[in-house]
N, C-alpha and C. Protein backbone atom coordinates (compact mmCIF):
# COMPACT_ATOMS: atom_id res chain seq x y z
N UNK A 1 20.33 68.05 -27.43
CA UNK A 1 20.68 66.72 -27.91
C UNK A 1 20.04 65.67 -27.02
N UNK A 2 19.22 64.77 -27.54
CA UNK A 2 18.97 63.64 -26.82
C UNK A 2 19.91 63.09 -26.68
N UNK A 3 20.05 61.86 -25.66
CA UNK A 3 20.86 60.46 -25.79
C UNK A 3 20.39 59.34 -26.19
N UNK A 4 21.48 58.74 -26.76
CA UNK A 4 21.22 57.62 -27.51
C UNK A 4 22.33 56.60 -27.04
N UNK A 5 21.41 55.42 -26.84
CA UNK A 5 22.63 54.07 -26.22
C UNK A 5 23.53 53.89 -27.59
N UNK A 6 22.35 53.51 -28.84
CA UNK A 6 23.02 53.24 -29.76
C UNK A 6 24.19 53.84 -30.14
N UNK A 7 23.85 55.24 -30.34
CA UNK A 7 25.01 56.42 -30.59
C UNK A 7 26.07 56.16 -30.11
N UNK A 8 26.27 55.88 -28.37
CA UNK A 8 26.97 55.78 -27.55
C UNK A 8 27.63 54.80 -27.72
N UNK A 9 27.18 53.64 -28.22
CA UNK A 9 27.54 52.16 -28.14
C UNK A 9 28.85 52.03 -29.46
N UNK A 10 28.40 52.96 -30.46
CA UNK A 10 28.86 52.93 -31.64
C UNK A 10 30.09 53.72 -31.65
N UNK A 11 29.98 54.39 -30.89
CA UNK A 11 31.51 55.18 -30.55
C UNK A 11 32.46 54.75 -29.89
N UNK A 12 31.83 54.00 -28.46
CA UNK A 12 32.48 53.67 -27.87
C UNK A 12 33.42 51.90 -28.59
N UNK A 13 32.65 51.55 -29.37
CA UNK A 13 33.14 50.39 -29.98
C UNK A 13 34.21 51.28 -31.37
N UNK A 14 33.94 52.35 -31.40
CA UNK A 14 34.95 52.64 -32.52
C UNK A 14 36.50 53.19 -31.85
N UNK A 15 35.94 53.67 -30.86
CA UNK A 15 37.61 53.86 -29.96
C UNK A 15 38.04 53.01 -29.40
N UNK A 16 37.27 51.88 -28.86
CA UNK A 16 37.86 50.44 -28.01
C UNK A 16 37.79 49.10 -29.16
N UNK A 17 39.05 48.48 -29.01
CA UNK A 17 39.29 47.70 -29.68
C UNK A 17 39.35 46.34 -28.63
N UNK A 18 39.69 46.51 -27.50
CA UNK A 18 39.54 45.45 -26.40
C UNK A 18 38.66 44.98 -25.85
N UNK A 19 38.12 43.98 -26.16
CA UNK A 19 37.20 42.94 -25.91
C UNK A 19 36.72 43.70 -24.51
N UNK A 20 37.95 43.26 -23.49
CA UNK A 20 37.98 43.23 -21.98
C UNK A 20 37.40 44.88 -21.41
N UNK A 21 37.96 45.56 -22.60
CA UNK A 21 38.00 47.19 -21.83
C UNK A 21 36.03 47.66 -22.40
N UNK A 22 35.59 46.83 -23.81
CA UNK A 22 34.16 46.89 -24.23
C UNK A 22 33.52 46.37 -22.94
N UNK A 23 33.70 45.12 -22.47
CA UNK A 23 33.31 44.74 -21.28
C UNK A 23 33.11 45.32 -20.13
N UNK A 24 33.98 45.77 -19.66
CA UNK A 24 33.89 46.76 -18.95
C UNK A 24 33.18 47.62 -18.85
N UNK A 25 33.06 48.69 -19.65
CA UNK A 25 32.29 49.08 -20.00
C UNK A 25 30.75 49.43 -19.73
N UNK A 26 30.82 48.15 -20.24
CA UNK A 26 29.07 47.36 -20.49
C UNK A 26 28.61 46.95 -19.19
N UNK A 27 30.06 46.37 -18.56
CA UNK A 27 29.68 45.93 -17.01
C UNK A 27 29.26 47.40 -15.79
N UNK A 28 29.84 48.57 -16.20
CA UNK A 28 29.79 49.52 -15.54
C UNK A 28 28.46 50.41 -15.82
N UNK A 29 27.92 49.65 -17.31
CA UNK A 29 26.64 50.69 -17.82
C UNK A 29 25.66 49.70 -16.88
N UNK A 30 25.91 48.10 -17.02
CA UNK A 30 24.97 47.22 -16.40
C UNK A 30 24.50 47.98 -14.86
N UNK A 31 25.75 48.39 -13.92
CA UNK A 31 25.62 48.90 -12.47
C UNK A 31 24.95 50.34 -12.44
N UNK A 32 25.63 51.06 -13.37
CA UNK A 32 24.80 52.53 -13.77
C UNK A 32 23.26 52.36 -13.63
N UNK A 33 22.85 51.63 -14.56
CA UNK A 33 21.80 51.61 -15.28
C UNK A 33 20.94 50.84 -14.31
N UNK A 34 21.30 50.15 -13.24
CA UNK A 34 20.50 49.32 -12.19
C UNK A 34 20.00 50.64 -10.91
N UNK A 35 21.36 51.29 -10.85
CA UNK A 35 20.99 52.11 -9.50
C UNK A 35 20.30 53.43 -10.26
N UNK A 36 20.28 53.66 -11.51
CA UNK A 36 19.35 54.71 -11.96
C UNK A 36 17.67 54.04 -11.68
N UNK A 37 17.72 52.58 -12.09
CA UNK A 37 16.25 51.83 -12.03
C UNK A 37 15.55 52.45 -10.64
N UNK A 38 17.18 51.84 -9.59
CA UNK A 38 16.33 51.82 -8.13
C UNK A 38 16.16 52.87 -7.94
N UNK A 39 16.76 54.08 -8.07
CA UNK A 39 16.47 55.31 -7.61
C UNK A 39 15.72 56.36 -8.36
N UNK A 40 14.86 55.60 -9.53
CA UNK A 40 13.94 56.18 -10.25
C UNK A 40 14.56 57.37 -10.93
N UNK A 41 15.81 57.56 -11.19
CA UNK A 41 16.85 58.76 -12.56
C UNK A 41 16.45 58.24 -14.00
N UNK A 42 16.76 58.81 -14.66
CA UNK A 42 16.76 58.56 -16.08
C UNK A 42 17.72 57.45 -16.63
N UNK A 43 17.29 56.28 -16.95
CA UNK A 43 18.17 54.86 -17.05
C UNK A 43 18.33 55.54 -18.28
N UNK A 44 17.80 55.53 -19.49
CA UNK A 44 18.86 55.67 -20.56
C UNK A 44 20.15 56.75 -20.82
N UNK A 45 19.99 57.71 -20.23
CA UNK A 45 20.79 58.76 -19.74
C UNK A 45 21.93 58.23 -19.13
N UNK A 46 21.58 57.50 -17.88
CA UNK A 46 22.76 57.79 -16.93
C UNK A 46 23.56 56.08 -18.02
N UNK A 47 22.54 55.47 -18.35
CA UNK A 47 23.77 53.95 -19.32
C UNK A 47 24.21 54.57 -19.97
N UNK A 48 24.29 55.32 -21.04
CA UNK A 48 25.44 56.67 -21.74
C UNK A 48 26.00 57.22 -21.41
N UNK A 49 26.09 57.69 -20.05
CA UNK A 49 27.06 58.38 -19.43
C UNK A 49 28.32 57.41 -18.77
N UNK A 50 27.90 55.93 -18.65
CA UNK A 50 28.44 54.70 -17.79
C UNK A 50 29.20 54.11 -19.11
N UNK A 51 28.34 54.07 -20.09
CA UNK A 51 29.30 53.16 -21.34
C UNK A 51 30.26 54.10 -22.00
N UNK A 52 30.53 55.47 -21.79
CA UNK A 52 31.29 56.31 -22.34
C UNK A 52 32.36 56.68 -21.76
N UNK A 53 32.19 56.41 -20.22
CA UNK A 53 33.23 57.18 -19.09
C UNK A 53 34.93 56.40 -19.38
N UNK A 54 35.04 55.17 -20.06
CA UNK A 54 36.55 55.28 -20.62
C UNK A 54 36.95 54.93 -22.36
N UNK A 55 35.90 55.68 -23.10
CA UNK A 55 35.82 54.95 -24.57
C UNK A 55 37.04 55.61 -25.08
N UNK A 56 38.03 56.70 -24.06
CA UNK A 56 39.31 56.82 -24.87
C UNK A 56 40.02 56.53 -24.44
N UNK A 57 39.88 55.86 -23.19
CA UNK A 57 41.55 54.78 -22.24
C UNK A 57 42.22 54.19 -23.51
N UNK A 58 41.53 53.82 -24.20
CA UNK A 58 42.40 52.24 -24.83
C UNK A 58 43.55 53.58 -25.83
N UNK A 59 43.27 54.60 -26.31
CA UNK A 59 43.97 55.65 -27.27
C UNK A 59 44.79 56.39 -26.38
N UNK A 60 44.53 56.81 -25.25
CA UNK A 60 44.99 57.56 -24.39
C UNK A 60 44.83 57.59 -22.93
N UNK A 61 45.91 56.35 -22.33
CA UNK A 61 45.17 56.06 -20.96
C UNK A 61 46.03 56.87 -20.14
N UNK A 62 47.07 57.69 -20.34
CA UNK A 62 47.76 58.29 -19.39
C UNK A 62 46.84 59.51 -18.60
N UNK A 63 46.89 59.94 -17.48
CA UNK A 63 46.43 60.95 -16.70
C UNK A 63 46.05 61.89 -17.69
N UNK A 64 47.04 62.40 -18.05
CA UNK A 64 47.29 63.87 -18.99
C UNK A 64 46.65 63.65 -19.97
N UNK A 65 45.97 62.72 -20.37
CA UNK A 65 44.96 62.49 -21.71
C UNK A 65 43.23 61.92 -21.15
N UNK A 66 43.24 60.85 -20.45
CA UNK A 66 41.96 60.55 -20.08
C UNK A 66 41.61 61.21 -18.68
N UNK A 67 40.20 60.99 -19.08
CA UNK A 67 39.33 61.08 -19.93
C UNK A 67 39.13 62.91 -20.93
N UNK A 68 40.28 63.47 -20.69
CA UNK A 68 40.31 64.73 -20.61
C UNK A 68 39.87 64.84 -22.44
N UNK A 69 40.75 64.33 -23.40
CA UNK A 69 40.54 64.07 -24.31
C UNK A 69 38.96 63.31 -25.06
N UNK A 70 38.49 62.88 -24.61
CA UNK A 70 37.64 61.91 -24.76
C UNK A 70 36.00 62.91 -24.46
N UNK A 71 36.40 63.83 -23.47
CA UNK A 71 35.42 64.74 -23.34
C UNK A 71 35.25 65.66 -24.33
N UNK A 72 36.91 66.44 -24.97
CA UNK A 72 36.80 67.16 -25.79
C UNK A 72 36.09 66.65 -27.38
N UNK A 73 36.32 65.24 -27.56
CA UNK A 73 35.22 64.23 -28.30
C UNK A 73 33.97 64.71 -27.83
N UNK A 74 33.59 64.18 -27.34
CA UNK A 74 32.17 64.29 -27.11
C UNK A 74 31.27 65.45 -26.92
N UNK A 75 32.05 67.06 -26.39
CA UNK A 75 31.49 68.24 -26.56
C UNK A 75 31.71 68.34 -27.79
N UNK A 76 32.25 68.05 -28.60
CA UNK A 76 32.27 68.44 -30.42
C UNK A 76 31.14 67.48 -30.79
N UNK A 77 30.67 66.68 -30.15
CA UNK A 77 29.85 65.97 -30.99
C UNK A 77 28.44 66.46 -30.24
N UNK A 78 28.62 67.17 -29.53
CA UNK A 78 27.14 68.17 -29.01
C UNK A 78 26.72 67.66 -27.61
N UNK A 79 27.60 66.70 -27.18
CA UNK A 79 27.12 66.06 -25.79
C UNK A 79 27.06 67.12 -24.46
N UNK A 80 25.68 66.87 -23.75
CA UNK A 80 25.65 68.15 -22.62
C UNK A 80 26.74 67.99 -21.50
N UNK A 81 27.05 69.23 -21.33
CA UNK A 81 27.86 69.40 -19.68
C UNK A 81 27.56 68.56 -19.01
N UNK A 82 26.11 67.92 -18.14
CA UNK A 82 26.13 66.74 -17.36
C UNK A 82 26.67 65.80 -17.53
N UNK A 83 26.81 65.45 -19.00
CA UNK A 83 27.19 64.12 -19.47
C UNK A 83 28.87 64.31 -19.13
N UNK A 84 29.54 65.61 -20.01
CA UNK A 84 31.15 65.74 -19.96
C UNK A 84 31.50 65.79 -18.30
N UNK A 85 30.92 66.26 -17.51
CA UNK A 85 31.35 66.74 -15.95
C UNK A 85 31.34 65.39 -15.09
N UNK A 86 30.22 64.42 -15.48
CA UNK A 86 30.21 63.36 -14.73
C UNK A 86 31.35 62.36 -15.30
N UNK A 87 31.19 62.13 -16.89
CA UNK A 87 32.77 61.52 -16.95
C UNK A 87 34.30 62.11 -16.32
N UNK A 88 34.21 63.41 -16.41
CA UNK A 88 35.13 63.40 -15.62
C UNK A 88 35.61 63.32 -14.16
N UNK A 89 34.81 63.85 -13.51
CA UNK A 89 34.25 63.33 -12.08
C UNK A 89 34.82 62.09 -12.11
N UNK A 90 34.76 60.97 -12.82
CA UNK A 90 34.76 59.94 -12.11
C UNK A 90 36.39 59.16 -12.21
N UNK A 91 37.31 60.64 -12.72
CA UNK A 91 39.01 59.94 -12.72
C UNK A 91 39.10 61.29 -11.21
N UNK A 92 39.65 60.68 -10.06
CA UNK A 92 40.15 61.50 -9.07
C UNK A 92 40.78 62.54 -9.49
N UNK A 93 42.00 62.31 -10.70
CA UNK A 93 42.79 63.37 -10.79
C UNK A 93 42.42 64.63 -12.17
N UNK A 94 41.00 64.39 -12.19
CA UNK A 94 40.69 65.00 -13.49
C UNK A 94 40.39 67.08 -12.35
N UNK A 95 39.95 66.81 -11.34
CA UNK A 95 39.90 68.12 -10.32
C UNK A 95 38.53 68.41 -10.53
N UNK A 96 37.89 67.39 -11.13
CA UNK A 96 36.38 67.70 -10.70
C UNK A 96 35.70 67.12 -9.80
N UNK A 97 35.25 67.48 -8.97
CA UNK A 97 34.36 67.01 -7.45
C UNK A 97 33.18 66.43 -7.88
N UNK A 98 32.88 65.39 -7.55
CA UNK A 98 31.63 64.31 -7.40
C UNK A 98 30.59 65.46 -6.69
N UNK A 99 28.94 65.21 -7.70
CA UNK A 99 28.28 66.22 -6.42
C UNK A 99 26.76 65.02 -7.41
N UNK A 100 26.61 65.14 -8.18
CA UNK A 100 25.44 64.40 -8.67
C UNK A 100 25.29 63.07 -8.38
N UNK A 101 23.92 62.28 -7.77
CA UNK A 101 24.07 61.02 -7.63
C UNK A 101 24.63 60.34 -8.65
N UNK A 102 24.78 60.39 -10.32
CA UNK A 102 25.06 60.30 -11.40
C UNK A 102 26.48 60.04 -11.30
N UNK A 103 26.92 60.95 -10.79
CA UNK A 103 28.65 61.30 -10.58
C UNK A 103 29.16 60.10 -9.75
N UNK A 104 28.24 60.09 -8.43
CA UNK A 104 28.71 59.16 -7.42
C UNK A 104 28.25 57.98 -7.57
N UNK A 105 27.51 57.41 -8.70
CA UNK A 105 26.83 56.12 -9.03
C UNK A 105 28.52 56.12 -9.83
N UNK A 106 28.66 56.72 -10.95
CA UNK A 106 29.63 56.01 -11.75
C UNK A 106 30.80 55.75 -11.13
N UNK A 107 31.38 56.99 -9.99
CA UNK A 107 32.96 56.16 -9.20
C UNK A 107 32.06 54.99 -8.59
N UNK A 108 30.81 54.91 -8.10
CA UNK A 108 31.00 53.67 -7.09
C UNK A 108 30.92 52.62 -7.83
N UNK A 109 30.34 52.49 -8.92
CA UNK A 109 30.51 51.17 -10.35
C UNK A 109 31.32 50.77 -10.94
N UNK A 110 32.13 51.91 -11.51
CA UNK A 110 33.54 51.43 -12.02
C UNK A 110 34.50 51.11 -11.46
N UNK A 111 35.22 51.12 -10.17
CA UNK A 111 35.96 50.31 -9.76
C UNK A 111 35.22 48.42 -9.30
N UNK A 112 34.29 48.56 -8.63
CA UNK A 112 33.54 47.97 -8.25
C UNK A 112 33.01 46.92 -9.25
N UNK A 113 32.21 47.02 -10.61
CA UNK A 113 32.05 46.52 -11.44
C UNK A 113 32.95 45.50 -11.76
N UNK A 114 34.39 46.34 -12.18
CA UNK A 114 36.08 45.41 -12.53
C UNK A 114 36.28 44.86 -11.87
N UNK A 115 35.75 44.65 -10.04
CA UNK A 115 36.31 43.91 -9.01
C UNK A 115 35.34 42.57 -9.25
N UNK A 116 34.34 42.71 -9.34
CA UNK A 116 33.23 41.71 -9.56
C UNK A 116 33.58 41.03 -10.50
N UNK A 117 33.49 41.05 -11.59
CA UNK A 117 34.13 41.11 -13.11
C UNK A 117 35.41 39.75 -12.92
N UNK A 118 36.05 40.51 -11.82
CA UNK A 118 37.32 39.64 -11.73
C UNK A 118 37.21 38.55 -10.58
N UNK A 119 36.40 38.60 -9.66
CA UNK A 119 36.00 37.79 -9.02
C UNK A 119 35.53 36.65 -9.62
N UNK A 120 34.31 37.12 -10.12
CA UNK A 120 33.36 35.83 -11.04
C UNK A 120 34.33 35.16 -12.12
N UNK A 121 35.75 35.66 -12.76
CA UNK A 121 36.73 34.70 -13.24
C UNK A 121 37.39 33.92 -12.53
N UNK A 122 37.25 34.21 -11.32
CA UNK A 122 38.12 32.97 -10.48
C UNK A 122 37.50 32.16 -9.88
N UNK A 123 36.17 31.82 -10.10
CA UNK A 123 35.44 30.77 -9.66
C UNK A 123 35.67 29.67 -10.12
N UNK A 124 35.34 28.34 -9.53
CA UNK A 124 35.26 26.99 -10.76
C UNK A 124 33.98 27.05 -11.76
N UNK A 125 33.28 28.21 -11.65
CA UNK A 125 31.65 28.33 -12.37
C UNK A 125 32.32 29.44 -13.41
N UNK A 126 33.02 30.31 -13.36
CA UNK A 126 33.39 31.39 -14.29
C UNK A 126 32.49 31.88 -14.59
N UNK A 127 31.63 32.54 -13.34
CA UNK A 127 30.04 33.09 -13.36
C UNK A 127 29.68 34.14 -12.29
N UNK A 128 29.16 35.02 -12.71
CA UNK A 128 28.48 36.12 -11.58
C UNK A 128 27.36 35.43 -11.01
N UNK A 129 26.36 34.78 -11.87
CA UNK A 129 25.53 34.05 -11.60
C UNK A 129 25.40 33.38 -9.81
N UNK A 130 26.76 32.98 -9.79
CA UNK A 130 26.52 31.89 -8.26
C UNK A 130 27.87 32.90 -7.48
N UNK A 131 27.60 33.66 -7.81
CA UNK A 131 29.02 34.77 -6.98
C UNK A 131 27.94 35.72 -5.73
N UNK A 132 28.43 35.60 -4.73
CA UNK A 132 27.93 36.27 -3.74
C UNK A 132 28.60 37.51 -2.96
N UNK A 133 28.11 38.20 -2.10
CA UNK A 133 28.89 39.59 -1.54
C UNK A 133 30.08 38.93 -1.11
N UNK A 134 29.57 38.01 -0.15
CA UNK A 134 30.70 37.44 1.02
C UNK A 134 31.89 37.20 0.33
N UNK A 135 31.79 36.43 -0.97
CA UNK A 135 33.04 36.22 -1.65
C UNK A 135 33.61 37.37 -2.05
N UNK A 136 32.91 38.53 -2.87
CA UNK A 136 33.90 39.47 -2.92
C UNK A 136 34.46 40.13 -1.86
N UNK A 137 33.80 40.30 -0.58
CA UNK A 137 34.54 40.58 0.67
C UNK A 137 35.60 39.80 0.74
N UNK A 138 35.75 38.62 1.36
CA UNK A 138 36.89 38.18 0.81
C UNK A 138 37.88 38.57 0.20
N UNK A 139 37.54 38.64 -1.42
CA UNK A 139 38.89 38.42 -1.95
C UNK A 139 39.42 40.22 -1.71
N UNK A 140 38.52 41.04 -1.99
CA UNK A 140 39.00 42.55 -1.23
C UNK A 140 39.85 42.11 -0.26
N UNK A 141 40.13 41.64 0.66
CA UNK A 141 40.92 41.65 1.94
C UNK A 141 42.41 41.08 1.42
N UNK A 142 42.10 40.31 0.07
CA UNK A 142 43.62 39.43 -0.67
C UNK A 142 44.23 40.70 -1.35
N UNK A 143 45.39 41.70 -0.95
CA UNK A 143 45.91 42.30 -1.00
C UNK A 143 46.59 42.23 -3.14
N UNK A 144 46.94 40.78 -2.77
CA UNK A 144 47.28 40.29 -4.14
C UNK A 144 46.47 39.87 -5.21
N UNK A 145 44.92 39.73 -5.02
CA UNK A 145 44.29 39.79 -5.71
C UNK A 145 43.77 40.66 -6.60
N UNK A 146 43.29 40.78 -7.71
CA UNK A 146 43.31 42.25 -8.30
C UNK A 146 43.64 43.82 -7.90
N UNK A 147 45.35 43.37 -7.55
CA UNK A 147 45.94 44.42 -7.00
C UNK A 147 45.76 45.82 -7.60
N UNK A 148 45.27 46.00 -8.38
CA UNK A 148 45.59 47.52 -9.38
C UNK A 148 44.38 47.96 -8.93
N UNK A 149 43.20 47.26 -8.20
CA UNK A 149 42.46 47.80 -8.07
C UNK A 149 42.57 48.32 -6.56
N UNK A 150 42.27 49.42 -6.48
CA UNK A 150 41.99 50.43 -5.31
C UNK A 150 40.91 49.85 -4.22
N UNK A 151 41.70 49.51 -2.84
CA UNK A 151 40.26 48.51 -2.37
C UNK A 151 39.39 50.57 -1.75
N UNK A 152 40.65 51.07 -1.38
CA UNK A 152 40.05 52.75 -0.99
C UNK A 152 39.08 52.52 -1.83
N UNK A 153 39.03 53.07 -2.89
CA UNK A 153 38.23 53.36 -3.68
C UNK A 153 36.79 52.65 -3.83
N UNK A 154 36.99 51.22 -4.11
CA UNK A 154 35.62 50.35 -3.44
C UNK A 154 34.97 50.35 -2.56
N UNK A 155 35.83 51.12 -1.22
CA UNK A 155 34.89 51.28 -0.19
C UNK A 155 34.51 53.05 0.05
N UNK A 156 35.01 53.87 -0.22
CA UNK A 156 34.64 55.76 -0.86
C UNK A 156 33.86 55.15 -1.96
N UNK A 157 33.54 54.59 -2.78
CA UNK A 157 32.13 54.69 -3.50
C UNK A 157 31.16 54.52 -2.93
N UNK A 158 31.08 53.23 -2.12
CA UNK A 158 29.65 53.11 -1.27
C UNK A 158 29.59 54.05 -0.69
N UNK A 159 30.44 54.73 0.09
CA UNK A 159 30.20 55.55 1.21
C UNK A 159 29.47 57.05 0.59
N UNK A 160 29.83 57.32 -1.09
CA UNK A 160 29.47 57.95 -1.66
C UNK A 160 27.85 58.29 -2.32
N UNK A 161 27.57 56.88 -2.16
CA UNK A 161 26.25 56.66 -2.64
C UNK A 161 25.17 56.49 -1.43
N UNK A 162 25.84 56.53 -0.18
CA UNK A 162 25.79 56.05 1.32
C UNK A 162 24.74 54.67 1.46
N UNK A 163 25.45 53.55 0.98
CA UNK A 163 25.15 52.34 1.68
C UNK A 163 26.36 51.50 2.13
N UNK A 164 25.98 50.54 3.01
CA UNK A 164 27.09 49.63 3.08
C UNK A 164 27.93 49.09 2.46
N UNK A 165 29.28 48.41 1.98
CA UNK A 165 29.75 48.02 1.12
C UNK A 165 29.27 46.96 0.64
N UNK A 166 29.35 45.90 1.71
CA UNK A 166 28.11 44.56 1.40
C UNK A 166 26.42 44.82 0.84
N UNK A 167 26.51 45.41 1.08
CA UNK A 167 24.87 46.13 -0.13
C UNK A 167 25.37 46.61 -1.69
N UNK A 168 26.09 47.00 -1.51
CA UNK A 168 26.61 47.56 -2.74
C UNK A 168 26.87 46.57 -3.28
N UNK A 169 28.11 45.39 -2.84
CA UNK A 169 28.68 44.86 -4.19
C UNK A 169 27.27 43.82 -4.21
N UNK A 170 26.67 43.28 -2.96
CA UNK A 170 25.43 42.91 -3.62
C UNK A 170 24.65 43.48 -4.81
N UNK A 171 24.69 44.98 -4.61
CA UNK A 171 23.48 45.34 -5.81
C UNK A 171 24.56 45.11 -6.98
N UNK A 172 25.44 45.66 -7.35
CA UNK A 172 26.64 45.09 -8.36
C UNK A 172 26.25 43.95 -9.48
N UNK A 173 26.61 43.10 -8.34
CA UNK A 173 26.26 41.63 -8.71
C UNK A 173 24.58 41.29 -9.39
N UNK A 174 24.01 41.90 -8.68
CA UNK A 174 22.56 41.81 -9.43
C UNK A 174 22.51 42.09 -10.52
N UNK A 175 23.23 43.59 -10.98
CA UNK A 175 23.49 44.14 -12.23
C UNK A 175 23.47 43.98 -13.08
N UNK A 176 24.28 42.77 -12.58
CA UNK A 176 25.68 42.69 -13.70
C UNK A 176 24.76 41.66 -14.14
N UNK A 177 24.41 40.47 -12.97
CA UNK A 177 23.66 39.15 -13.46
C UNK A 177 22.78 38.92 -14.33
N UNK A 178 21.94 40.72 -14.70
CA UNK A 178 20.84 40.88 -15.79
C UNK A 178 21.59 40.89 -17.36
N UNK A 179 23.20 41.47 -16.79
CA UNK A 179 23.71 41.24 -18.86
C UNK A 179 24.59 40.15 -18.43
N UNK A 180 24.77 39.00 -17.88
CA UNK A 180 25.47 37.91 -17.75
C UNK A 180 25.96 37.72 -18.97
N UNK A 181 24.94 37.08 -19.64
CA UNK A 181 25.58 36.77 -21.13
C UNK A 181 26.95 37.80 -21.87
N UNK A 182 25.98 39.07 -22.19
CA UNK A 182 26.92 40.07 -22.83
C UNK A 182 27.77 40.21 -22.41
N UNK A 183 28.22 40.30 -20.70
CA UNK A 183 29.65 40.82 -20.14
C UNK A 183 30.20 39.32 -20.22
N UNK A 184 29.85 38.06 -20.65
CA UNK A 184 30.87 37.01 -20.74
C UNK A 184 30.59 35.98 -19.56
N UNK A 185 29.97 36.46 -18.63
CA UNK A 185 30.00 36.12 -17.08
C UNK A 185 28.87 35.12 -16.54
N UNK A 186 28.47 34.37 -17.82
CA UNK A 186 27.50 32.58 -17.65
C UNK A 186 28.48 32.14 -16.91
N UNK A 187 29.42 31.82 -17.39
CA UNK A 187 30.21 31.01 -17.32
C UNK A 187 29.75 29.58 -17.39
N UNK A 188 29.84 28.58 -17.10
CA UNK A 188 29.20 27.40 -16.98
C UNK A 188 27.86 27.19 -16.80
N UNK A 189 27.39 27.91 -16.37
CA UNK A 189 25.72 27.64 -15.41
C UNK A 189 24.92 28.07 -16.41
């Protein structure tokens, strides 16, 4: 089976009904799909593997269902083992171990991505555009700021991909800044 964004895109919009959770998404294929560029992997590959990794949260977000369910989707629809192993890889409690840069690109994007994401809404610009590392350092340290998010986890991704954290959410931000529009994130500018 080849991959296909489209394919991918079309599914994943038929199981997600949330604007925010499509976004997402898109924001996590944007980071995928940048560190496949830099590290010369297969970009259309690994953005299918990034826009798919929660297209069944919104149906089934409990442990005991995602992404566990969502895989069994997608091996019926002929999708390869790399593709099913790295989505799961990337929920801690699914018991599959991170070992492909693929694997460790998507935990270090998807938390990371949502943190950015939520940063660039609390600007007076409502923009990734003029959002810098330093600020998301920052607000990481605001305990109360996008609390649900795992700051562990933001900093075990970089370490996963082995760069600094401040490099990372820098490259993030670059990412993301190439689908500005699509993920919502002009904001003013």
């Amino acid at each position: 089976m080849s991959l296909s964004r489209d394919s991918a895109y079309a599914l994943m919009t038929e199981y997600t009904q949330s604007e925010s959770l499509r976004k997402h998404m898109l924001a996590v294929e944007a980071s995928v799909r940048g560190y496949a560029r830099l590290w010369a992997e297969p970009e259309e590959d690994w953005a299918v593997v990034a826009l798919l990794h929660d297209f069944d949260y919104e149906r089934w977000p409990d442990q005991a269902n995602h992404p566990f369910r969502g895989v069994e989707i997608l091996k019926g629809q002929g999708y390869p083992d790399w593709v099913t192993r790295a989505i799961l890889s990337h929920a801690e409690y699914s018991g599959v171990p991170r070992e492909s840069k693929l694997e460790h690109a998507l935990f270090a994007c998807d938390e990371m991505s949502g943190f950015v994401t939520a940063c660039s809404l609390v600007r007076p610009s409502k923009s990734v555009l003029d959002l810098e590392p330093s600020s998301v350092m920052k607000r990481m340290k605001d305990k109360a700021f996008a609390r649900a998010v795992s700051r562990e986890d933001l900093r075990k991704g970089a370490e996963e991909i082995n760069l600094p954290i401040d490099q990372h959410i820098g490259n993030v931000i670059t990412f993301m800044r190439e689908r500005a529009d699509v993920l919502g994130l002009r904001g003013t500018l």
